[in-house]
Protein backbone atom coordinates (compact mmCIF):
# COMPACT_ATOMS: atom_id res chain seq x y z
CA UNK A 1 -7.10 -119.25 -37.12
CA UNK A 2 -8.40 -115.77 -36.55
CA UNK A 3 -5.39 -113.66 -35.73
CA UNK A 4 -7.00 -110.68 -34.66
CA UNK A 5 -10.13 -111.39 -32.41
CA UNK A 6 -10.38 -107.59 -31.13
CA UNK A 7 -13.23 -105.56 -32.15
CA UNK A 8 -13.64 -108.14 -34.85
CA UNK A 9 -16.27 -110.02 -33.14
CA UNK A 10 -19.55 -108.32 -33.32
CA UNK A 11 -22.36 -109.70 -30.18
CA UNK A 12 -25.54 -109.15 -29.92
CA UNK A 13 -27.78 -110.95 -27.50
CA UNK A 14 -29.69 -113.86 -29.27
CA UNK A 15 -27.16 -113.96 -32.24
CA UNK A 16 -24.33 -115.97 -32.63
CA UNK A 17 -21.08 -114.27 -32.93
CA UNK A 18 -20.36 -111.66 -36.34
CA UNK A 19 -16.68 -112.28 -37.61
CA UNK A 20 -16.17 -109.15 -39.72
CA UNK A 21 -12.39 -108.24 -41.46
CA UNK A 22 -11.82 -111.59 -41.09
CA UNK A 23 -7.31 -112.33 -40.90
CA UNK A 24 -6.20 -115.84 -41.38
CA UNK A 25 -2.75 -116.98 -39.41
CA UNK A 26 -1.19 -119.48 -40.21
CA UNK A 27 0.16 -121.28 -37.06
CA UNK A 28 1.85 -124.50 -36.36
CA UNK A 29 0.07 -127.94 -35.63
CA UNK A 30 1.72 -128.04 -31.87
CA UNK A 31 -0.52 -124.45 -31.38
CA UNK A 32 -3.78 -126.19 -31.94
CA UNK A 33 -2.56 -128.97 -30.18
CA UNK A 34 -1.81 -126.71 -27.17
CA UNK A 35 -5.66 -125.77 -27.31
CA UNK A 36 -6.91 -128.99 -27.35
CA UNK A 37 -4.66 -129.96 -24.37
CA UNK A 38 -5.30 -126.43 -22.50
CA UNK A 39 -8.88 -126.94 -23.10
CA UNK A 40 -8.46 -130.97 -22.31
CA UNK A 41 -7.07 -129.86 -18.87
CA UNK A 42 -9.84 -127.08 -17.76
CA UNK A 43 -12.58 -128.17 -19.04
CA UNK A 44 -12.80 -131.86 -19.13
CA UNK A 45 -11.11 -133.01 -16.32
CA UNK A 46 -8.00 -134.53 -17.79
CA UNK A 47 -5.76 -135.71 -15.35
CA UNK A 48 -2.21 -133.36 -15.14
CA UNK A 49 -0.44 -136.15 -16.25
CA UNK A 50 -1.79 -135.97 -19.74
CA UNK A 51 1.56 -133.41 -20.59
CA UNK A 52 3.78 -136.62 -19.72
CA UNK A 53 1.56 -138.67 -22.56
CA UNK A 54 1.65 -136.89 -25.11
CA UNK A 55 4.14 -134.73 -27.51
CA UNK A 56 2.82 -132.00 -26.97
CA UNK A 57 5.36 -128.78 -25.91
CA UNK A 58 4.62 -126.95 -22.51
CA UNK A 59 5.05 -123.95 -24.58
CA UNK A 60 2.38 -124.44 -26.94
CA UNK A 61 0.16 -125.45 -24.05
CA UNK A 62 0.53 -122.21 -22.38
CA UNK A 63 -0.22 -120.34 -25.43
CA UNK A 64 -3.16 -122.44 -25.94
CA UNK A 65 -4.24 -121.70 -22.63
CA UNK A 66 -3.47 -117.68 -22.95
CA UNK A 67 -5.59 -118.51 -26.78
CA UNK A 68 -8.47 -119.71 -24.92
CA UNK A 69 -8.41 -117.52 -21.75
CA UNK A 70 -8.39 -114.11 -23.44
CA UNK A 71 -11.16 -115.48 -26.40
CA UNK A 72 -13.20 -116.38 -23.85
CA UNK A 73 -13.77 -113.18 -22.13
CA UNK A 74 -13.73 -111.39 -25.98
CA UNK A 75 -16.49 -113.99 -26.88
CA UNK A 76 -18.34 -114.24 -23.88
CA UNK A 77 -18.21 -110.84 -21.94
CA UNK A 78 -21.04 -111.41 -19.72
CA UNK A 79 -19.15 -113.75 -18.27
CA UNK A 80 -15.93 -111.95 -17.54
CA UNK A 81 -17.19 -110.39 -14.41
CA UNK A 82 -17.35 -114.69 -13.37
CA UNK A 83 -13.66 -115.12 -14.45
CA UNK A 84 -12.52 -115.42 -11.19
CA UNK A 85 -15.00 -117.56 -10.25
CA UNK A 86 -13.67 -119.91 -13.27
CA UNK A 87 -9.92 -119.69 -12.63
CA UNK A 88 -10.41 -123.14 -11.09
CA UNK A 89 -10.99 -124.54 -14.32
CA UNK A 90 -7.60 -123.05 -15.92
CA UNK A 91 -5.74 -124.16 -12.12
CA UNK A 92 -5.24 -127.55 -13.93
CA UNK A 93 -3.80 -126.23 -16.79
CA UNK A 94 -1.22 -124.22 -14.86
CA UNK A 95 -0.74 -127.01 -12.31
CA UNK A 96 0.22 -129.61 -15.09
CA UNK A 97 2.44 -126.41 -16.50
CA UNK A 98 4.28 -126.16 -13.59
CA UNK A 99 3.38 -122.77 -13.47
């Protein structure tokens, strides 16, 4: 994965995203697992019970979550001014966190 999103994503409108000074992590398999759940629960209507199927740590969930909450306003900052307006979507995420 890209460890260091910040000013290392170059938009312009029409284009898809630049990746410049590109920085490979390495992270463990239950982190992109934690996406795919985090993602599973706020944007594709997976029930909160999906934590109790699978083996899948509430920890790397939440980082998932934090992963795709803070690349999504880097990626898409038009739409960070509608954040607010989408923190329904992560309110399944947190409720099946517990948090």
């Amino acid at each position: 994965m890209h460890g260091d999103l910040t000013n290392n994503v170059l938009l312009t409108a029409g284009q898809p995203p630049g990746i410049i000074d590109f920085s490979p992590y390495w992270r463990p398999p239950e982190y992109a697992e934690g996406i795919i759940i985090a993602d599973a629960l706020s944007w594709h209507e997976a029930p909160a019970t999906l934590l109790e199927d699978v083996d899948v740590p509430a920890a790397a969930v939440a980082r998932g979550l934090l992963f795709r909450m803070l690349t999504a306003s880097r990626i898409h900052p038009e739409r960070s001014p509608r954040l607010a307006d989408e923190a329904h979507r992560y309110g399944s995420a947190l409720h099946a966190l517990r948090l």
